[in-house]
N, C-alpha and C. Protein backbone atom coordinates (compact mmCIF):
# COMPACT_ATOMS: atom_id res chain seq x y z
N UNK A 1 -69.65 29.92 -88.16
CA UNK A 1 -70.22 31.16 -88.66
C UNK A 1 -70.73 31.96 -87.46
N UNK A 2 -70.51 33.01 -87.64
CA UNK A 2 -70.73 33.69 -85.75
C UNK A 2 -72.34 34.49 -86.58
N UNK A 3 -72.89 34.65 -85.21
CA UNK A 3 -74.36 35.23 -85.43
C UNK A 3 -74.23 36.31 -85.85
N UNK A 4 -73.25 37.28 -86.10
CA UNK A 4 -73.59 38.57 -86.96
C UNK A 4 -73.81 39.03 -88.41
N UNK A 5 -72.64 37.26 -88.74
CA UNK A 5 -73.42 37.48 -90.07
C UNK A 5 -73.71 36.52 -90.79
N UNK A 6 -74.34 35.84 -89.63
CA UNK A 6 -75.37 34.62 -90.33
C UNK A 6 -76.74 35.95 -90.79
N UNK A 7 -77.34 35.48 -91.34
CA UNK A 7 -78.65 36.11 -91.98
C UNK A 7 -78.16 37.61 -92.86
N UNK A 8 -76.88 37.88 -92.71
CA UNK A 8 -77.02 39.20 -93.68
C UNK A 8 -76.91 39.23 -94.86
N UNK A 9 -77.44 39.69 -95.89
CA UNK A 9 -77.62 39.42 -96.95
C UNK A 9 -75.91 39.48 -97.75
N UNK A 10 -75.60 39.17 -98.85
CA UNK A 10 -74.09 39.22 -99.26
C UNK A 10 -73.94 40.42 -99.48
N UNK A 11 -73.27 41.19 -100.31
CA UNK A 11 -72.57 42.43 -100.74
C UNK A 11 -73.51 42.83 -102.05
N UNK A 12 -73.37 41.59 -102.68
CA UNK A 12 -73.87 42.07 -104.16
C UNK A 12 -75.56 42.44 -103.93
N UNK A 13 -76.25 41.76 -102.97
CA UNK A 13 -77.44 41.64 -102.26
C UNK A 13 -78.13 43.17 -102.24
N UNK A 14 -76.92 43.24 -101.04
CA UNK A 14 -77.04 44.68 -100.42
C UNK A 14 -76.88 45.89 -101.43
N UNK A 15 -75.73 45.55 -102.29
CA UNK A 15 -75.46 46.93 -103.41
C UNK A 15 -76.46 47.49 -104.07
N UNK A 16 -77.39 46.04 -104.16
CA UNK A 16 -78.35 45.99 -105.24
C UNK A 16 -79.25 46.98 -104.85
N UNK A 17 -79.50 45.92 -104.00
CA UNK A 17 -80.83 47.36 -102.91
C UNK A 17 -80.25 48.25 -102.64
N UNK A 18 -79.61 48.47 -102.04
CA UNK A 18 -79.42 50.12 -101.74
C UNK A 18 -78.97 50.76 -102.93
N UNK A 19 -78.65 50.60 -104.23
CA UNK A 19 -78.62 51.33 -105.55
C UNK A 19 -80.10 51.31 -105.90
N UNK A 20 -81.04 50.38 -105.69
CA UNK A 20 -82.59 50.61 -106.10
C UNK A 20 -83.12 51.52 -105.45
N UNK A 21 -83.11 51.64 -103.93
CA UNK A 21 -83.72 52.51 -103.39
C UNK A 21 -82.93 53.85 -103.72
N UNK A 22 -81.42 54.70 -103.74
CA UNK A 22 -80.90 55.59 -103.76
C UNK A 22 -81.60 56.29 -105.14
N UNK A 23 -80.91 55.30 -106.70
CA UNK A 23 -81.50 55.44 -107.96
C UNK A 23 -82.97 56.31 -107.67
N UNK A 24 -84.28 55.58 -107.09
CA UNK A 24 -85.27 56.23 -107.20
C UNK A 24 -85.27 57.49 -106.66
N UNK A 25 -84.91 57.48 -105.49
CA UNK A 25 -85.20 58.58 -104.80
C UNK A 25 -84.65 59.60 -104.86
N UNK A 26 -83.06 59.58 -105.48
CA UNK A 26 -82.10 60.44 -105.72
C UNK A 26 -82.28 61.06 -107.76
N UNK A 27 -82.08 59.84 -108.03
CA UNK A 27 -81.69 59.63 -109.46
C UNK A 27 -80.42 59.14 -109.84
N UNK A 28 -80.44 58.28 -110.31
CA UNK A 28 -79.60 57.56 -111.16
C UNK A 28 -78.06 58.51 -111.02
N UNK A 29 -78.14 59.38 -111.76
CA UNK A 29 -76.69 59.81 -112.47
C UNK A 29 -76.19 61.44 -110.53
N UNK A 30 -77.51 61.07 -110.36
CA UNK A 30 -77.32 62.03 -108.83
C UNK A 30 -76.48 61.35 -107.40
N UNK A 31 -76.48 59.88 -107.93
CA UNK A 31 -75.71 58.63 -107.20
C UNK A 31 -74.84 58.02 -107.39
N UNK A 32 -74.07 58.24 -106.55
CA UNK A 32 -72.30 57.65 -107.11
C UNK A 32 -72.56 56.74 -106.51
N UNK A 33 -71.46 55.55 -106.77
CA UNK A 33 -71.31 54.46 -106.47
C UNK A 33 -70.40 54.52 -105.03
N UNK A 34 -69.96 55.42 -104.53
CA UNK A 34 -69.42 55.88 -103.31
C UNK A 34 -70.58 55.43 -102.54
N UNK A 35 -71.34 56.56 -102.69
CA UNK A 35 -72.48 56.66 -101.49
C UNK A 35 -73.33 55.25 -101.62
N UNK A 36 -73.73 55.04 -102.91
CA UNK A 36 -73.93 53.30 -103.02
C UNK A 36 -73.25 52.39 -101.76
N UNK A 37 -72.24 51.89 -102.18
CA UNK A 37 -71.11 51.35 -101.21
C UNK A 37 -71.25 51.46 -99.77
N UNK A 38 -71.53 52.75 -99.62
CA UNK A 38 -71.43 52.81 -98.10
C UNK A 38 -72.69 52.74 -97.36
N UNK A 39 -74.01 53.03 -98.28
CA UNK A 39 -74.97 52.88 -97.92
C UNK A 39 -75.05 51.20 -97.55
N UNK A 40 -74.50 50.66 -98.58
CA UNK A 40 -74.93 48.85 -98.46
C UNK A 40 -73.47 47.88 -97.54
N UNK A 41 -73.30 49.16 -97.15
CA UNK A 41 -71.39 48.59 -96.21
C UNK A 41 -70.75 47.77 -96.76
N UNK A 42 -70.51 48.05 -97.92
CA UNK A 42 -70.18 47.07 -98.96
C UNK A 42 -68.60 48.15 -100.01
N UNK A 43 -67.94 47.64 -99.72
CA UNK A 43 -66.56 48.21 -100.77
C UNK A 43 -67.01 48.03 -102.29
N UNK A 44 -65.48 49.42 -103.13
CA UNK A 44 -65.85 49.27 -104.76
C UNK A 44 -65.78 48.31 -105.00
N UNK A 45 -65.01 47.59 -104.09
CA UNK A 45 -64.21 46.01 -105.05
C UNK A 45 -65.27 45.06 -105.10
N UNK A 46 -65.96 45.41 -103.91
CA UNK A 46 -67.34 44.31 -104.04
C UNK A 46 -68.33 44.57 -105.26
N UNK A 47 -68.43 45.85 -105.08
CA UNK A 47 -69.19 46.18 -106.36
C UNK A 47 -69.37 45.90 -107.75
N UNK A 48 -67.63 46.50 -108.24
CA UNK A 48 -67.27 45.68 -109.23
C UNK A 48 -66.90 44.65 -109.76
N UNK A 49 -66.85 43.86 -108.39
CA UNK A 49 -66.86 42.25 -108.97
C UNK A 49 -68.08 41.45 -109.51
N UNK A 50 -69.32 42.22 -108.79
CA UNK A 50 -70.33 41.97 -109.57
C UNK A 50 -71.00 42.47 -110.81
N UNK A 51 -70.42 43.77 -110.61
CA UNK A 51 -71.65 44.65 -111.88
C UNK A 51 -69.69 45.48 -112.11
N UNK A 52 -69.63 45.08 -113.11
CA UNK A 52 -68.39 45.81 -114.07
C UNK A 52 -68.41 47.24 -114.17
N UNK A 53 -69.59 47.48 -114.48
CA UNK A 53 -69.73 48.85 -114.50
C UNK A 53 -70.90 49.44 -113.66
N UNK A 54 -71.11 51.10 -113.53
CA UNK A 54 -72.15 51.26 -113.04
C UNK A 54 -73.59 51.13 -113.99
N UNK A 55 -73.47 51.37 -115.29
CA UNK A 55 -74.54 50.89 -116.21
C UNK A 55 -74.99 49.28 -116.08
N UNK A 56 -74.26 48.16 -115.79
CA UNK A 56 -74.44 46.94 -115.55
C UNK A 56 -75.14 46.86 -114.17
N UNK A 57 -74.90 48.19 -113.25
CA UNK A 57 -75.82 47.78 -112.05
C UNK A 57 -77.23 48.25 -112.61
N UNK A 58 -77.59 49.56 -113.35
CA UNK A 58 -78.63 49.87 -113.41
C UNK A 58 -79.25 48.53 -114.08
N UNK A 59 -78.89 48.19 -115.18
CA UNK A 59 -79.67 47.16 -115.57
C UNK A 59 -79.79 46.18 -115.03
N UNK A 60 -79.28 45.60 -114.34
CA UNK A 60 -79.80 44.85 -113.18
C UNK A 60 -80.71 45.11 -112.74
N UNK A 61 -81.20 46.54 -111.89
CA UNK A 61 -81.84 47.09 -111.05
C UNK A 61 -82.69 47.08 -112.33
N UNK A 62 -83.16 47.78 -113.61
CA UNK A 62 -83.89 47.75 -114.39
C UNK A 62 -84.71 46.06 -114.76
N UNK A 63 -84.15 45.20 -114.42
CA UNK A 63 -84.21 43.98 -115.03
C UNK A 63 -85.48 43.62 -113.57
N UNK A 64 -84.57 44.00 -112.42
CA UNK A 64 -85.37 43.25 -111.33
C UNK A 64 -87.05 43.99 -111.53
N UNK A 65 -86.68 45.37 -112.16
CA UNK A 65 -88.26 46.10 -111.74
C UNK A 65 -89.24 45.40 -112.82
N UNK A 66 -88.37 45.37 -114.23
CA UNK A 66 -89.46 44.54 -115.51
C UNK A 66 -90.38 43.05 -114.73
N UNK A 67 -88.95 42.28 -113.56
CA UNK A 67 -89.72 41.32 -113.13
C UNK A 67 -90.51 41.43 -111.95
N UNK A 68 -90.40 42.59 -110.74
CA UNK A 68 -91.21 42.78 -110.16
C UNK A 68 -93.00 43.54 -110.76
N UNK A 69 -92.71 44.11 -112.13
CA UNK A 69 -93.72 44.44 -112.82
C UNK A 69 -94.95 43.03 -113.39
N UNK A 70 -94.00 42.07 -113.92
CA UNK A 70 -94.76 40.85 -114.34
C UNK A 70 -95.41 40.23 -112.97
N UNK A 71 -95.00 40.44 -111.82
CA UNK A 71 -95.07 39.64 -110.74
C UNK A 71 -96.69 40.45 -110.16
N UNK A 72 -96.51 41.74 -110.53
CA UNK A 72 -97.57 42.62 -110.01
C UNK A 72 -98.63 42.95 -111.03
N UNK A 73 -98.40 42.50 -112.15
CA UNK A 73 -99.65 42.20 -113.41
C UNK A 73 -100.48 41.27 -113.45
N UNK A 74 -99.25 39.91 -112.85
CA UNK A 74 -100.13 38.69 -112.77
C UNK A 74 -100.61 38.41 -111.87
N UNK A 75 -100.30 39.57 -110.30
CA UNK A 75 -101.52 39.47 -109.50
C UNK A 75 -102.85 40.13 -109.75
N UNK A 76 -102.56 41.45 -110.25
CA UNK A 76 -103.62 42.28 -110.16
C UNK A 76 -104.08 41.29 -111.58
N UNK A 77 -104.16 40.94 -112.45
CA UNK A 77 -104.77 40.33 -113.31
C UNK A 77 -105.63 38.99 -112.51
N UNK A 78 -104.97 38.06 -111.84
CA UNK A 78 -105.58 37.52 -111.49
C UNK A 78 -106.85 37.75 -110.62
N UNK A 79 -107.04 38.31 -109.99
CA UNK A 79 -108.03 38.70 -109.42
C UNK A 79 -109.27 38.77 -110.33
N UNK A 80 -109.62 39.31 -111.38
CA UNK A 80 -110.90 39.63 -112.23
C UNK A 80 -110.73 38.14 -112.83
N UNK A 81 -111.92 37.92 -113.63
CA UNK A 81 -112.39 36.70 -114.36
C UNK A 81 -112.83 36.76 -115.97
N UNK A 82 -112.37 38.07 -116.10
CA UNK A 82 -113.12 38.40 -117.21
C UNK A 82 -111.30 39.47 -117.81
N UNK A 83 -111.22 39.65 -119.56
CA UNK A 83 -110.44 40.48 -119.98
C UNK A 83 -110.50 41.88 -119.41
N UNK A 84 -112.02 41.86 -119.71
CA UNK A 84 -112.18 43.78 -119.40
C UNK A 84 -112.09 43.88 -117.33
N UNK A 85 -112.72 43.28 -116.94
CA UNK A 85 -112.15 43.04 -115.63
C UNK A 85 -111.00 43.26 -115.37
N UNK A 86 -110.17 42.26 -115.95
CA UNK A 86 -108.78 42.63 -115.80
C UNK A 86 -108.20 43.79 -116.13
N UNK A 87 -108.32 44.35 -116.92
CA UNK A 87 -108.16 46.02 -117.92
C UNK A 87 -108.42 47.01 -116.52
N UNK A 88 -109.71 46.55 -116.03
CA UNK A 88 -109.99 47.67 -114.73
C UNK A 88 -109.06 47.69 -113.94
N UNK A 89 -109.40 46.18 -113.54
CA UNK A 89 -108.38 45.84 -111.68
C UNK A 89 -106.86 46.09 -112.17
N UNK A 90 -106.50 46.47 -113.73
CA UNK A 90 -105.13 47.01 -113.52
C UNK A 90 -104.88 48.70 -113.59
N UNK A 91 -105.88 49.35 -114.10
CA UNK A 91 -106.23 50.33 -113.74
C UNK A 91 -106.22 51.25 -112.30
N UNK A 92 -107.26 50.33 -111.57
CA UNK A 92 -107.85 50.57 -110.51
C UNK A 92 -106.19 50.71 -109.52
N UNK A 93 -105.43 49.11 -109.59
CA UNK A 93 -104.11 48.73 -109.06
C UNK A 93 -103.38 50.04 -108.88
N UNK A 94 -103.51 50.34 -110.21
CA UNK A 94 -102.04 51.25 -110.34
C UNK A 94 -102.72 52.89 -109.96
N UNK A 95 -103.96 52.93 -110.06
CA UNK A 95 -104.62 54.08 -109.07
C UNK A 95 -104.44 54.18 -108.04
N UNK A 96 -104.23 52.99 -107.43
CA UNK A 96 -103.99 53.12 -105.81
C UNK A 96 -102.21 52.95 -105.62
N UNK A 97 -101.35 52.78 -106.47
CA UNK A 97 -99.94 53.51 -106.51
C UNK A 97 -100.04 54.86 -106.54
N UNK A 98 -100.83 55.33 -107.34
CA UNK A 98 -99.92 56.76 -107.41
C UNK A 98 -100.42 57.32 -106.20
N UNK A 99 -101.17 57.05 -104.96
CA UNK A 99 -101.60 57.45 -104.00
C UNK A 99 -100.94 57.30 -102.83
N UNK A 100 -99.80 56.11 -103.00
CA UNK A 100 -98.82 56.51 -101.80
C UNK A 100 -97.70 57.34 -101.71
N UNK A 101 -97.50 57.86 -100.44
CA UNK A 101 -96.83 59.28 -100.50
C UNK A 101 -95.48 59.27 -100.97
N UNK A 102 -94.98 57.94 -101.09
CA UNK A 102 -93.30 57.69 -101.30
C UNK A 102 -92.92 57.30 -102.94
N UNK A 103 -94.44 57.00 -103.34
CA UNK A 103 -94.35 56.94 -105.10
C UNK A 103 -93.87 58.12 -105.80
N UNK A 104 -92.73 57.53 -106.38
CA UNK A 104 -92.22 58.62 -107.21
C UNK A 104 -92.72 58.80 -108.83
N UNK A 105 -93.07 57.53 -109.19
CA UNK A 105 -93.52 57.54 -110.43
C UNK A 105 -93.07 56.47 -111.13
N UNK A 106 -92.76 55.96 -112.18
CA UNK A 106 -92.51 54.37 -112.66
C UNK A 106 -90.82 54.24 -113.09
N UNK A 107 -90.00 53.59 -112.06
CA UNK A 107 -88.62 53.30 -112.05
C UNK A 107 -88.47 53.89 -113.56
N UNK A 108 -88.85 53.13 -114.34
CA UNK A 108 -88.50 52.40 -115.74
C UNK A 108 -88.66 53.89 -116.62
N UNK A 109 -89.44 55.28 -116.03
CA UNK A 109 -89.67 56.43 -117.19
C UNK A 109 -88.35 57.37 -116.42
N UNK A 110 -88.20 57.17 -115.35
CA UNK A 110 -87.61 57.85 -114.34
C UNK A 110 -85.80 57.56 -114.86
N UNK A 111 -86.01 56.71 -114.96
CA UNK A 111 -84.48 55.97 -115.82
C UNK A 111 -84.27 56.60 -117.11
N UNK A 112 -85.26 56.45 -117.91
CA UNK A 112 -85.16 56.47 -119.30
C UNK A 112 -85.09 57.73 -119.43
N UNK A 113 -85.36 59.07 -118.64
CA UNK A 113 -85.75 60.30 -118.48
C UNK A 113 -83.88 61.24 -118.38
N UNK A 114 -83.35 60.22 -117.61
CA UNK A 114 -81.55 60.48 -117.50
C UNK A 114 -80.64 60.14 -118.54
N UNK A 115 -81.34 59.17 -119.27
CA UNK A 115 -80.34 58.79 -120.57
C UNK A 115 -81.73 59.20 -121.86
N UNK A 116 -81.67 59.79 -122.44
CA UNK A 116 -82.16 60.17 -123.21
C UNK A 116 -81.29 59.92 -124.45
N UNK A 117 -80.24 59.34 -124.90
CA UNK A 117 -79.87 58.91 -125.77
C UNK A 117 -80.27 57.69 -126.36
N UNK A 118 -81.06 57.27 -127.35
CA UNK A 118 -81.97 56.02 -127.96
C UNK A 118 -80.83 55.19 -128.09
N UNK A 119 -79.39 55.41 -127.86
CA UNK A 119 -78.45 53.97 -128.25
C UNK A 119 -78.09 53.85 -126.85
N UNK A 120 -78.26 54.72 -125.79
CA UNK A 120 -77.17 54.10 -124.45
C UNK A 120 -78.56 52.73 -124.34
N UNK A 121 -77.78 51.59 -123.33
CA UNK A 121 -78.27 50.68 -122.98
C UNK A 121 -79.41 51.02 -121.93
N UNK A 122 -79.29 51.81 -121.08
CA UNK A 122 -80.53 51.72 -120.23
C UNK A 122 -81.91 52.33 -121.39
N UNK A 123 -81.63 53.20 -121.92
CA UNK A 123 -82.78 54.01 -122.59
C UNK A 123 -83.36 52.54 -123.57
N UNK A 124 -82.21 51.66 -124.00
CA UNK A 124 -82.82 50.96 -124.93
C UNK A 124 -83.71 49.73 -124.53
N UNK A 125 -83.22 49.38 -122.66
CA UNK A 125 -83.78 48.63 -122.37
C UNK A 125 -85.11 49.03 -121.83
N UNK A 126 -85.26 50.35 -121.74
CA UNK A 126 -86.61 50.84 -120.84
C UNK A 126 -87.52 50.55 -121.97
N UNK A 127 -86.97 51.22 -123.36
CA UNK A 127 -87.84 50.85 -124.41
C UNK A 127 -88.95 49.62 -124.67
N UNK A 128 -87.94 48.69 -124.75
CA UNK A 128 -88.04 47.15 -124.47
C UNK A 128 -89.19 46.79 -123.50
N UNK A 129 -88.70 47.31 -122.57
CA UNK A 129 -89.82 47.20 -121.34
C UNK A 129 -91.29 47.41 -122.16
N UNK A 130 -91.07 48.46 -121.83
CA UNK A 130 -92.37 49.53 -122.40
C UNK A 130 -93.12 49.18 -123.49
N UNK A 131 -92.39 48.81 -124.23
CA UNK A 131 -93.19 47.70 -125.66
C UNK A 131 -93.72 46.41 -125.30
N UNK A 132 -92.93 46.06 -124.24
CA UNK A 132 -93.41 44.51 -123.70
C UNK A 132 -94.73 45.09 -123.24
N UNK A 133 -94.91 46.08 -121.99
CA UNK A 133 -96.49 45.99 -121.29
C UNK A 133 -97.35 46.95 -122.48
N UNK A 134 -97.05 47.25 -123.60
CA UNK A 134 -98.00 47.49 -124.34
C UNK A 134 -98.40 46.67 -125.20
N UNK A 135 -97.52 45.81 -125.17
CA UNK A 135 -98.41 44.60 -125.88
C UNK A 135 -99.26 43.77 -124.88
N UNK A 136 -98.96 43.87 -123.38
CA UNK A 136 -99.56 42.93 -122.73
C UNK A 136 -101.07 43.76 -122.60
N UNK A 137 -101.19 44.93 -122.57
CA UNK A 137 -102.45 45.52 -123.03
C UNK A 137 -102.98 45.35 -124.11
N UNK A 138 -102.30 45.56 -125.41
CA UNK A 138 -103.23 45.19 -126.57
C UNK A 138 -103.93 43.51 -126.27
N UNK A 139 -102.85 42.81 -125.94
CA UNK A 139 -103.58 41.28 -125.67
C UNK A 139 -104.74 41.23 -124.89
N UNK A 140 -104.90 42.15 -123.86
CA UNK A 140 -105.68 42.09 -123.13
C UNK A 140 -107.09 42.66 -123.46
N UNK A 141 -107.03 44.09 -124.45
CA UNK A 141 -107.89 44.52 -125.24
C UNK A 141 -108.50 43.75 -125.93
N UNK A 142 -107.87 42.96 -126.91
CA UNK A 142 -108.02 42.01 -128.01
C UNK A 142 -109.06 41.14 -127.35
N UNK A 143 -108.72 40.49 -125.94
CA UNK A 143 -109.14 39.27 -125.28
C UNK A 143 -110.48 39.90 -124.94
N UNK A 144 -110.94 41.50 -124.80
CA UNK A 144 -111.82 42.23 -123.80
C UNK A 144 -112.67 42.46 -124.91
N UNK A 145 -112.36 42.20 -126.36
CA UNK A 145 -113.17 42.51 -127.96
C UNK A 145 -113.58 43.80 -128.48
N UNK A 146 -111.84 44.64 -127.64
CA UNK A 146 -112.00 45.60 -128.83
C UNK A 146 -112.09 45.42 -130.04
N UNK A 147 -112.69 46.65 -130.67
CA UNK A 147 -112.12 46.40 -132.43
C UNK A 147 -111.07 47.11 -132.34
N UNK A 148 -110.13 47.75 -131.60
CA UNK A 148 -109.50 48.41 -132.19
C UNK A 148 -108.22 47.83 -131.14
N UNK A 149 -107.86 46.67 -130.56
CA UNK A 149 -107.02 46.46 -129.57
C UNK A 149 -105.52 47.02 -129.78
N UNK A 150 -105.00 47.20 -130.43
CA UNK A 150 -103.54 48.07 -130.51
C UNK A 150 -103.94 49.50 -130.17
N UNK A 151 -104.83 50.17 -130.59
CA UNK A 151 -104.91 51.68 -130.01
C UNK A 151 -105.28 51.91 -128.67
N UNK A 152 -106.72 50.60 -128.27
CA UNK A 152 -106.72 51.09 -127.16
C UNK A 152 -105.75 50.14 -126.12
N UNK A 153 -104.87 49.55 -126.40
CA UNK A 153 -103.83 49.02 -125.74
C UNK A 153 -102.72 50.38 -125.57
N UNK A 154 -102.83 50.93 -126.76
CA UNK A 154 -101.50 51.93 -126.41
C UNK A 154 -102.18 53.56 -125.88
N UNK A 155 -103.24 53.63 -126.34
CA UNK A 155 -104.12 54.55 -125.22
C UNK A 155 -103.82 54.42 -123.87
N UNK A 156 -104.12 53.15 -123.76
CA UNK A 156 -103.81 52.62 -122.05
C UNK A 156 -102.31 52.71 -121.35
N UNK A 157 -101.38 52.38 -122.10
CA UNK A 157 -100.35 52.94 -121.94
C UNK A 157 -100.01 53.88 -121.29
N UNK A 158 -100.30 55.08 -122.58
CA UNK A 158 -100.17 56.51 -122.64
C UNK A 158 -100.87 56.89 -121.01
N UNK A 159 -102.06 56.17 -120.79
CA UNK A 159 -102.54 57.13 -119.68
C UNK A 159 -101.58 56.43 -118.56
N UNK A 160 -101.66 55.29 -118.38
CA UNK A 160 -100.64 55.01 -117.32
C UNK A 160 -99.38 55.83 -116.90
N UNK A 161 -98.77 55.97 -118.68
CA UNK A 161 -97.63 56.90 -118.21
C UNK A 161 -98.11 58.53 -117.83
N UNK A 162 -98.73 58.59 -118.64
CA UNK A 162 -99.11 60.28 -118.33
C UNK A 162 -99.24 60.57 -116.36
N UNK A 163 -100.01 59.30 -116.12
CA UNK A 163 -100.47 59.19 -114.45
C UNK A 163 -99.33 59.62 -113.68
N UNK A 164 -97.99 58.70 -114.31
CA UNK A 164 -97.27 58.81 -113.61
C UNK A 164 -96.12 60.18 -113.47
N UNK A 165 -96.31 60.28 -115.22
CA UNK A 165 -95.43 61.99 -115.09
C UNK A 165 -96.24 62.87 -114.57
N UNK A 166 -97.39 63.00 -114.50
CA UNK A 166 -98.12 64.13 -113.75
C UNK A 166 -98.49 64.31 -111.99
N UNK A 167 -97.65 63.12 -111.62
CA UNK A 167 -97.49 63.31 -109.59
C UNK A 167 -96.77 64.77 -109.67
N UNK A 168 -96.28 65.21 -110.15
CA UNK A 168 -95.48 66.58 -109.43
C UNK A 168 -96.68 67.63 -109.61
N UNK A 169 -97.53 67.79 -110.62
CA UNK A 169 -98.00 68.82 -110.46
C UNK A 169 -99.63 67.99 -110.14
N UNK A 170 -100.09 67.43 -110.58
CA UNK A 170 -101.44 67.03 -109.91
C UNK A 170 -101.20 65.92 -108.26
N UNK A 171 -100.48 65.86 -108.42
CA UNK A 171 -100.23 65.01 -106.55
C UNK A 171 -101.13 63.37 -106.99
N UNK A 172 -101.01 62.65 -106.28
CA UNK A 172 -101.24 61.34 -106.05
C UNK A 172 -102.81 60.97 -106.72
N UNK A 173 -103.31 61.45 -105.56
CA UNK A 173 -104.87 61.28 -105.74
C UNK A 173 -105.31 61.88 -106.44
N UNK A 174 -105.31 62.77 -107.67
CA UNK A 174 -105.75 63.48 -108.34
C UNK A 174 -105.72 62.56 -109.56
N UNK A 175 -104.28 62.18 -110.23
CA UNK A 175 -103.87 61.68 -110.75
C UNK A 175 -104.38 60.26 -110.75
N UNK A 176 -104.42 59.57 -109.42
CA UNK A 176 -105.26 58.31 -109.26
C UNK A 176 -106.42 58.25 -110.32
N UNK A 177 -107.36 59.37 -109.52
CA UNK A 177 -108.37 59.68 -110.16
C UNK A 177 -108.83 59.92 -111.69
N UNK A 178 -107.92 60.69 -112.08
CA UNK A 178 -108.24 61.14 -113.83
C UNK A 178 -107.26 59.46 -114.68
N UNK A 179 -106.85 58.82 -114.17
CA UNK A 179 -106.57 57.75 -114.15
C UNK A 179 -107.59 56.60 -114.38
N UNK A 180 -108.41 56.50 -113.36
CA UNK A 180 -109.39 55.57 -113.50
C UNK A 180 -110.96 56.35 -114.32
N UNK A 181 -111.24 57.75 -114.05
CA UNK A 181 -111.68 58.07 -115.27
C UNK A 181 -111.32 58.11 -116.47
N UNK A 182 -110.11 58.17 -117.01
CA UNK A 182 -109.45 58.48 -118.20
C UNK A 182 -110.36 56.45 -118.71
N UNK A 183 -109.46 55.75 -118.25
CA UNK A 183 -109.67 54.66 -118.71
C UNK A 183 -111.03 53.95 -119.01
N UNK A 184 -112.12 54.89 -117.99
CA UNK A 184 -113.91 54.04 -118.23
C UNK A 184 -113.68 54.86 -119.03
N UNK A 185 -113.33 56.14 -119.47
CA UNK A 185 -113.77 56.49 -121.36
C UNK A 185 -113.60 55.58 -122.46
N UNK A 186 -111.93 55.43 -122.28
CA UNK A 186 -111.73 54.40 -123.07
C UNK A 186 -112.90 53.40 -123.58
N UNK A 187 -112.67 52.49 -122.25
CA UNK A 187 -113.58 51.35 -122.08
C UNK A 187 -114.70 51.58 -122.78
N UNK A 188 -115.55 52.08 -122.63
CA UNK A 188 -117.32 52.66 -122.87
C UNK A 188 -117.23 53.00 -124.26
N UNK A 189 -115.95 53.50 -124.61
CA UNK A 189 -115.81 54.06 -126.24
C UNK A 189 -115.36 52.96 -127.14
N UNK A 190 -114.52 51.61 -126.40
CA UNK A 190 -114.07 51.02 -127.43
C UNK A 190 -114.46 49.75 -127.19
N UNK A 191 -114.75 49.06 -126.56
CA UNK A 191 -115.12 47.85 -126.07
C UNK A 191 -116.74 47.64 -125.88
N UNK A 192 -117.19 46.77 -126.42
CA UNK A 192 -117.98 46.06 -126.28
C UNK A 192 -119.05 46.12 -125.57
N UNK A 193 -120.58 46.63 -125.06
CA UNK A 193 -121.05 46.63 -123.83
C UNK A 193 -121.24 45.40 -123.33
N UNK A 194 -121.09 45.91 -121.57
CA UNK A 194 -121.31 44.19 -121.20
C UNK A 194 -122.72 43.93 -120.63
């Protein structure tokens, strides 16, 4: 094996990533699988031997972010000791996303935003998504003794997403901000004093 391409990642590796990074930054349907390809020096044939189609790459790429999402819940969760703790430090977490300058806003609305048809597969899987971390909020509500844990689970939601559609016109830190205020309303209004 000669040293140039010991350590490089394979084809399908490379496609992957460089369709994750292009997808965000470009958009999805703004990215051919050309410029894909050549970004990851990788041919169609490589491409399509892995992902059949270009919808089979997005979901891939959709699949990896649902699991880089669980990976980044169950840190920022871990950290607090307490439900409502946790409710904050994921708050707080994702306050300090929308504050870096290269955040575009959440893969998963950004996707779902290009297929707007409720039967294509990506729109149905963003769905999916999206129902999954609103239940992982209501659980977390529930655990924190709301009375009302489905609303303010999907309250919480809502502001998360709102955070994130509103970077274009409120910018990072603004948004951070009415972010982690939005949510001590919540909190103070529906939960429990501690």
């Amino acid at each position: 094996m000669s040293g140039a391409s010991f350590g490089k990642p394979k084809a399908a590796e490379r496609i992957q990533s460089a369709a994750k990074d292009l997808f965000y930054r470009q958009g999805i349907r703004a990215t051919g699988v050309e410029e894909v390809c050549r970004v990851a020096e990788a041919t169609k044939m490589s491409l399509y031997r892995t992902y059949p189609s270009k919808d089979a790459l997005i979901a891939a790429i959709l699949k990896e972010d649902a699991e880089e999402w669980e990976v980044w819940f169950n840190e920022v969760t871990s950290k607090a000791s307490t439900p409502v703790g946790k409710l904050r430090a994921l708050m707080a977490a994702a306050a300090e996303e929308l504050e870096d300058p290269d955040y575009r806003g959440c893969p998963m609305l950004l996707a779902q935003a290009e297929f707007p048809d409720p039967a294509h597969p990506t729109h149905q899987l963003v769905t999916d998504f999206k129902a999954q971390v609103c239940g992982q909020l209501i659980e977390l509500s529930r655990q924190a003794g709301a009375a009302e844990p489905e609303r303010l689970g999907q309250l919480l939601g809502m502001l998360f997403d709102g955070a994130w559609a509103s970077l274009c016109y409120l910018g990072g830190k603004r948004a951070g901000e009415i972010l982690r205020d939005g949510s001590e309303i919540f909190f103070r209004a529906m939960l429990p004093a501690e």
